[in-house]
C-alpha atoms as a PDB file:
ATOM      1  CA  UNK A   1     -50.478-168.987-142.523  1.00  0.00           C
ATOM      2  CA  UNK A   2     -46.704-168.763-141.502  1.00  0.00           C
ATOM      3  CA  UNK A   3     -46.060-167.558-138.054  1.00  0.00           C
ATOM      4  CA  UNK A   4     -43.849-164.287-138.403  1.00  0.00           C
ATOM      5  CA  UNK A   5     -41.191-163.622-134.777  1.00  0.00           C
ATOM      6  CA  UNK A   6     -43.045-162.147-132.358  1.00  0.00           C
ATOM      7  CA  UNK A   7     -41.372-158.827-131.104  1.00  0.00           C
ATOM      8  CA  UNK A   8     -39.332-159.247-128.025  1.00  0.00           C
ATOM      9  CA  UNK A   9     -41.089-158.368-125.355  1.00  0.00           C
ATOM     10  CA  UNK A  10     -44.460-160.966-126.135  1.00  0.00           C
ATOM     11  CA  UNK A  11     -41.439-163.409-127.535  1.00  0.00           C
ATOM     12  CA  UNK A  12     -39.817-163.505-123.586  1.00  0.00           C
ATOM     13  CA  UNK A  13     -43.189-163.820-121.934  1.00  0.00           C
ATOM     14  CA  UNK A  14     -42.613-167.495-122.313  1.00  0.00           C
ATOM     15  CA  UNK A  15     -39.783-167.968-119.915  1.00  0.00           C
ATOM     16  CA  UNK A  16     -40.229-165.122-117.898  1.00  0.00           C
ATOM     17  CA  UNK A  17     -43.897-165.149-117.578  1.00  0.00           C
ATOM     18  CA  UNK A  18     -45.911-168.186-118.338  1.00  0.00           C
ATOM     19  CA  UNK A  19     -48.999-167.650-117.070  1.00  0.00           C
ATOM     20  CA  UNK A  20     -49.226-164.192-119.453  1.00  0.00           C
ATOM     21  CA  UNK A  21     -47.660-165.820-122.297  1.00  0.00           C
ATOM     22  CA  UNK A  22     -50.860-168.434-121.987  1.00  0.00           C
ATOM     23  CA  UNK A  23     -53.090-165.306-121.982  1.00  0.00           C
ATOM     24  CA  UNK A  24     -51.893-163.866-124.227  1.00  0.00           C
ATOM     25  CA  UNK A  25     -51.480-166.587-126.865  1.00  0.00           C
ATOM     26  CA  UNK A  26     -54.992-167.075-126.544  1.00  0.00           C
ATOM     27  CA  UNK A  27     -56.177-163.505-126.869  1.00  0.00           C
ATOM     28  CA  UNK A  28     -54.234-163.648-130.041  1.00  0.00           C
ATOM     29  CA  UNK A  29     -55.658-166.526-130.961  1.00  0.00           C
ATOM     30  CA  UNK A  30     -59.156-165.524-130.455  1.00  0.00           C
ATOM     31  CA  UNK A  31     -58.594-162.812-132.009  1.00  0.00           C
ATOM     32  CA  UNK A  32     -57.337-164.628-134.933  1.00  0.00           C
ATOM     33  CA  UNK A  33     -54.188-162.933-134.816  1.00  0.00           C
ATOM     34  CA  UNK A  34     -52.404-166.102-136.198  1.00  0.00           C
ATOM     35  CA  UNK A  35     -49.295-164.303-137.544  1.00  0.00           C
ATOM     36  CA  UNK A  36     -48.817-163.357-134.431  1.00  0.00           C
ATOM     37  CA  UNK A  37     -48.933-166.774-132.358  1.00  0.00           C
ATOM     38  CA  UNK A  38     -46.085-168.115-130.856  1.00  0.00           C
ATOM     39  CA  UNK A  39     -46.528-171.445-132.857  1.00  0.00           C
ATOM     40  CA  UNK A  40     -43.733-173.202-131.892  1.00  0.00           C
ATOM     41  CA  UNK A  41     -44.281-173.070-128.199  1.00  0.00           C
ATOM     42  CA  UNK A  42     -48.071-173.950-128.342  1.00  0.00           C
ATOM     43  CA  UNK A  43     -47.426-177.003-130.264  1.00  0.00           C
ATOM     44  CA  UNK A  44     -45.123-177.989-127.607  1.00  0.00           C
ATOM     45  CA  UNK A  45     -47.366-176.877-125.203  1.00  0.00           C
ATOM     46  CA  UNK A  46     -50.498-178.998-126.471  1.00  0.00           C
ATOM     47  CA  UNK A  47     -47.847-181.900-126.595  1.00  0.00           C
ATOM     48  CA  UNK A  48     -47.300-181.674-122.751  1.00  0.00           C
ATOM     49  CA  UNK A  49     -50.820-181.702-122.223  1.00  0.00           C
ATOM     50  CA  UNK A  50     -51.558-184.853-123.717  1.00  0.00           C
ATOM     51  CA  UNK A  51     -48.403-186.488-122.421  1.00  0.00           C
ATOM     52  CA  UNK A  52     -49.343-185.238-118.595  1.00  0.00           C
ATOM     53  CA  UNK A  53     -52.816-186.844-119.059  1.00  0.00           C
ATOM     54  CA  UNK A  54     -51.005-190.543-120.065  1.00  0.00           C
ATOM     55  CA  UNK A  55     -48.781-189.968-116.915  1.00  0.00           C
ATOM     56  CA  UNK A  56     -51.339-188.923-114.809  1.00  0.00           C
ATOM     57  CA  UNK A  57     -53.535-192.242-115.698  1.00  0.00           C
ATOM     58  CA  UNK A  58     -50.072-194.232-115.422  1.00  0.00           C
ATOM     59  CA  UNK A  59     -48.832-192.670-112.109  1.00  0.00           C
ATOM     60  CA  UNK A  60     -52.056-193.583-110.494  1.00  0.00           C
ATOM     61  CA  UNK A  61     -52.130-197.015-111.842  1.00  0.00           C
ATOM     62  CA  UNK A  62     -49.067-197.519-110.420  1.00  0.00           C
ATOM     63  CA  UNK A  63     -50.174-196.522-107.070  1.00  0.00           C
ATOM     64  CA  UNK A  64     -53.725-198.178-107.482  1.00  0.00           C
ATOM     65  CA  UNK A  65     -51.350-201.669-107.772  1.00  0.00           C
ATOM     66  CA  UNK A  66     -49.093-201.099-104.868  1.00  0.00           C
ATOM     67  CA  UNK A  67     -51.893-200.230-102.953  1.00  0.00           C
ATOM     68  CA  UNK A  68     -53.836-203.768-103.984  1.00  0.00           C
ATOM     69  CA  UNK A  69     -50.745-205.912-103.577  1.00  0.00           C
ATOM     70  CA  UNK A  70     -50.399-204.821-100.018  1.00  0.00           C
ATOM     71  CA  UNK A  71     -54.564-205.393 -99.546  1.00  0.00           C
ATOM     72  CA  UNK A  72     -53.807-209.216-100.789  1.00  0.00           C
ATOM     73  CA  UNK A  73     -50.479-209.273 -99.573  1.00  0.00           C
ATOM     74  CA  UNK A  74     -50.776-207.683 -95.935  1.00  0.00           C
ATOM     75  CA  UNK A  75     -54.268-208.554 -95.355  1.00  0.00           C
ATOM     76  CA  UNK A  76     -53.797-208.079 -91.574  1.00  0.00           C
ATOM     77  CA  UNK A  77     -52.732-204.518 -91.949  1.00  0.00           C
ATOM     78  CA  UNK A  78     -55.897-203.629 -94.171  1.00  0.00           C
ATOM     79  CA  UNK A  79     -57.185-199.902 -93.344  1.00  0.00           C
ATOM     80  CA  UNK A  80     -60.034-197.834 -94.148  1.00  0.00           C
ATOM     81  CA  UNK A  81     -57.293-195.486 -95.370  1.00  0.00           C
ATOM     82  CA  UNK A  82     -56.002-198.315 -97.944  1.00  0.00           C
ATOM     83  CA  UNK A  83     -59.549-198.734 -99.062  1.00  0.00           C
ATOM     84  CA  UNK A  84     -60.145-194.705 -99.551  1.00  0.00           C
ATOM     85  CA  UNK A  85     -56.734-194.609-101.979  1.00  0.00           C
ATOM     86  CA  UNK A  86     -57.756-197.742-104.003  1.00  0.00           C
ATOM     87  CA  UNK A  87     -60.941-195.736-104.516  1.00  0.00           C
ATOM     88  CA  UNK A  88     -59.337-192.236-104.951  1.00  0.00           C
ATOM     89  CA  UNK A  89     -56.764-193.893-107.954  1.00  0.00           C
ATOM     90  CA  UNK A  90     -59.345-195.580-109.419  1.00  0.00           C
ATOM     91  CA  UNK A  91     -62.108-192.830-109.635  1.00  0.00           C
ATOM     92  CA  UNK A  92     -58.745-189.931-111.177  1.00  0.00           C
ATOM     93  CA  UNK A  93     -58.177-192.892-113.771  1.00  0.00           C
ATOM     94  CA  UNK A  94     -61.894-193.372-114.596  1.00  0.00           C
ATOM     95  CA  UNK A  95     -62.010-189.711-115.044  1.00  0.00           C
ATOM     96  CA  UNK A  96     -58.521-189.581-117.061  1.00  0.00           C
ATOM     97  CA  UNK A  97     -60.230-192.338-119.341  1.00  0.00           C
ATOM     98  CA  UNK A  98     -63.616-190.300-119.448  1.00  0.00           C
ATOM     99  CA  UNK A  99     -62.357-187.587-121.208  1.00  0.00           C
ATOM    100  CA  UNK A 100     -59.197-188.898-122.954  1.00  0.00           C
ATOM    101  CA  UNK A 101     -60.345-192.975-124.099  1.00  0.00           C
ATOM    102  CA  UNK A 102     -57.200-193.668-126.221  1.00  0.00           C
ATOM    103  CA  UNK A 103     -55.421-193.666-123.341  1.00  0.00           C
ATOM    104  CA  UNK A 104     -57.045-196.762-122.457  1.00  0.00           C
ATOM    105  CA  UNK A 105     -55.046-198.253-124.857  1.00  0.00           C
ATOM    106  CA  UNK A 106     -51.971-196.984-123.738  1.00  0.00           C
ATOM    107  CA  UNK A 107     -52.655-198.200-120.249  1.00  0.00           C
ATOM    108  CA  UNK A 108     -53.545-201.581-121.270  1.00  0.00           C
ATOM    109  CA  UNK A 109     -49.932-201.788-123.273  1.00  0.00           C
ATOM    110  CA  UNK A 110     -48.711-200.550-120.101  1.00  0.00           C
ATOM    111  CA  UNK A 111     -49.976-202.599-117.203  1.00  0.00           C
ATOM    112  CA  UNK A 112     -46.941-204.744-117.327  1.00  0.00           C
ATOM    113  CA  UNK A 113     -44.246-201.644-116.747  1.00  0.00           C
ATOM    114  CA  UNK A 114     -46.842-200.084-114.392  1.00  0.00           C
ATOM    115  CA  UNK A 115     -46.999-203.275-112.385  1.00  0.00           C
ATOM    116  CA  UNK A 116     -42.821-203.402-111.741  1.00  0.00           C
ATOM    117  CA  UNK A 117     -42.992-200.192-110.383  1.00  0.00           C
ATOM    118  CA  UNK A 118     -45.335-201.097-108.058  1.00  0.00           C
ATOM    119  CA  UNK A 119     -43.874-204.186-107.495  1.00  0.00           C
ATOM    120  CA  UNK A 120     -40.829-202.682-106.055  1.00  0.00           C
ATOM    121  CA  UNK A 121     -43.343-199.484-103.916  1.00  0.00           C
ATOM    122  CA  UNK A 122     -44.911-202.515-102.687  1.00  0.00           C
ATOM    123  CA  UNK A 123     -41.490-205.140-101.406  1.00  0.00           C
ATOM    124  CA  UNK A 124     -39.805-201.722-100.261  1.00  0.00           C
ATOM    125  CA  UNK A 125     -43.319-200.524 -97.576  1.00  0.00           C
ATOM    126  CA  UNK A 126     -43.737-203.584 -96.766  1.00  0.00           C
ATOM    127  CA  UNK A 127     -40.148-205.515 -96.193  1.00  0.00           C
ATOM    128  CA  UNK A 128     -41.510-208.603 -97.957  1.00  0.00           C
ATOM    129  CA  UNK A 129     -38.954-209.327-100.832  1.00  0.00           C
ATOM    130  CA  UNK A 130     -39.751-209.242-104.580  1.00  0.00           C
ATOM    131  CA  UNK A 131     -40.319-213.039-105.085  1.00  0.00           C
ATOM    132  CA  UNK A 132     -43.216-212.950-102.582  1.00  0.00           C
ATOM    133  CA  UNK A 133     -45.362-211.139-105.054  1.00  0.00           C
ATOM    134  CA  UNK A 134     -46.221-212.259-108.550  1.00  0.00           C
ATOM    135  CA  UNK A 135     -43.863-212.024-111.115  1.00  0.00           C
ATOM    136  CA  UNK A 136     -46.190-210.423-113.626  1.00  0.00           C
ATOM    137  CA  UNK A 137     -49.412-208.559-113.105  1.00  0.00           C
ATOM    138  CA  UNK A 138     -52.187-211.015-111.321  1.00  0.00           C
ATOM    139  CA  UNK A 139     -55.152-209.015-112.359  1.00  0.00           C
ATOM    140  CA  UNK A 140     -56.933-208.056-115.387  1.00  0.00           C
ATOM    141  CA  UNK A 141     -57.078-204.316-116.556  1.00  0.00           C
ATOM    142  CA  UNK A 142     -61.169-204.597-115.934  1.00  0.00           C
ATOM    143  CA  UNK A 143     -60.426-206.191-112.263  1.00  0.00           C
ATOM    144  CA  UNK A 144     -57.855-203.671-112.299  1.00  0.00           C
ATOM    145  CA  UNK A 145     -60.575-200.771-112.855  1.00  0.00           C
ATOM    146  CA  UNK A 146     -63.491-202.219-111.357  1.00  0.00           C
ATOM    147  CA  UNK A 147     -64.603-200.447-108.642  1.00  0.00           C
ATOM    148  CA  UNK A 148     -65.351-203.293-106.388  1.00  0.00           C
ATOM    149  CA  UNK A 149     -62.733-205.282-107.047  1.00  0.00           C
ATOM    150  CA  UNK A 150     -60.108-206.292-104.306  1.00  0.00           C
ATOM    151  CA  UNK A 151     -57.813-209.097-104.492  1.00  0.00           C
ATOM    152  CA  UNK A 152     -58.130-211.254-101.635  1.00  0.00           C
END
């Protein structure tokens, strides 16, 4: 079925309104309205979603790795507080990896880019320069995960 223009007013709801736009889009849609959906902006929509999933499970990697090179590579300055974000990253990415497990996949291809950024978070907190750390990633994507893991 081809989408026809929506009239003006439902058209604009987009950028002036999002959060009506999104109701109303799936009123129509429920209602199987289809002629009436503002295709082109759901498909984009659906699109973001799946792409702020990956960067969710990527952002936190990249935190969950600064945070472990500073527990191996600051081990006198090891907190409680340290220990409560390695868990907090690595619980969101389990649940990122729950309900979306492709992106397992995508994470593994991206351990090595998620590791230089947290490379440079970690020799710019702590003052130590870049060639104290490894040069590429010194864990596994499982120790990297696993919930007891800490480097030591």
């Amino acid at each position: 079925m081809e989408a026809k223009a929506l009239n003006a007013p439902v058209a604009q709801l987009y950028d002036e309104d999002f959060a009506v736009w999104t109701e109303e889009m799936a009123r129509l849609l429920r209602a199987g309205h289809l002629d009436e959906v503002d295709i082109e902006h759901v498909a984009e929509e659906i699109e973001d979603m799946g792409k702020s999933q990956r960067d969710e499970v990527l952002n936190r990697s990249t935190v969950l790795l600064f945070h472990l090179l500073k527990w191996k590579f600051q081990s006198e300055k090891r907190s409680g507080s340290w220990r409560a974000t390695i868990r907090t990253q690595r619980d969101e990415i389990r649940r990122g990896l729950r309900t979306s497990p492709s992106l397992r996949r995508k994470l593994r291809e991206s351990v090595a880019e998620v590791y230089q950024d947290a490379l440079k978070r970690a020799s710019d907190e702590t003052g130590l320069p870049r060639r104290a750390f490894p040069a590429e990633c010194p864990c596994t994507l499982d120790e990297i995960l696993d919930p007891e893991f800490l480097p030591e």
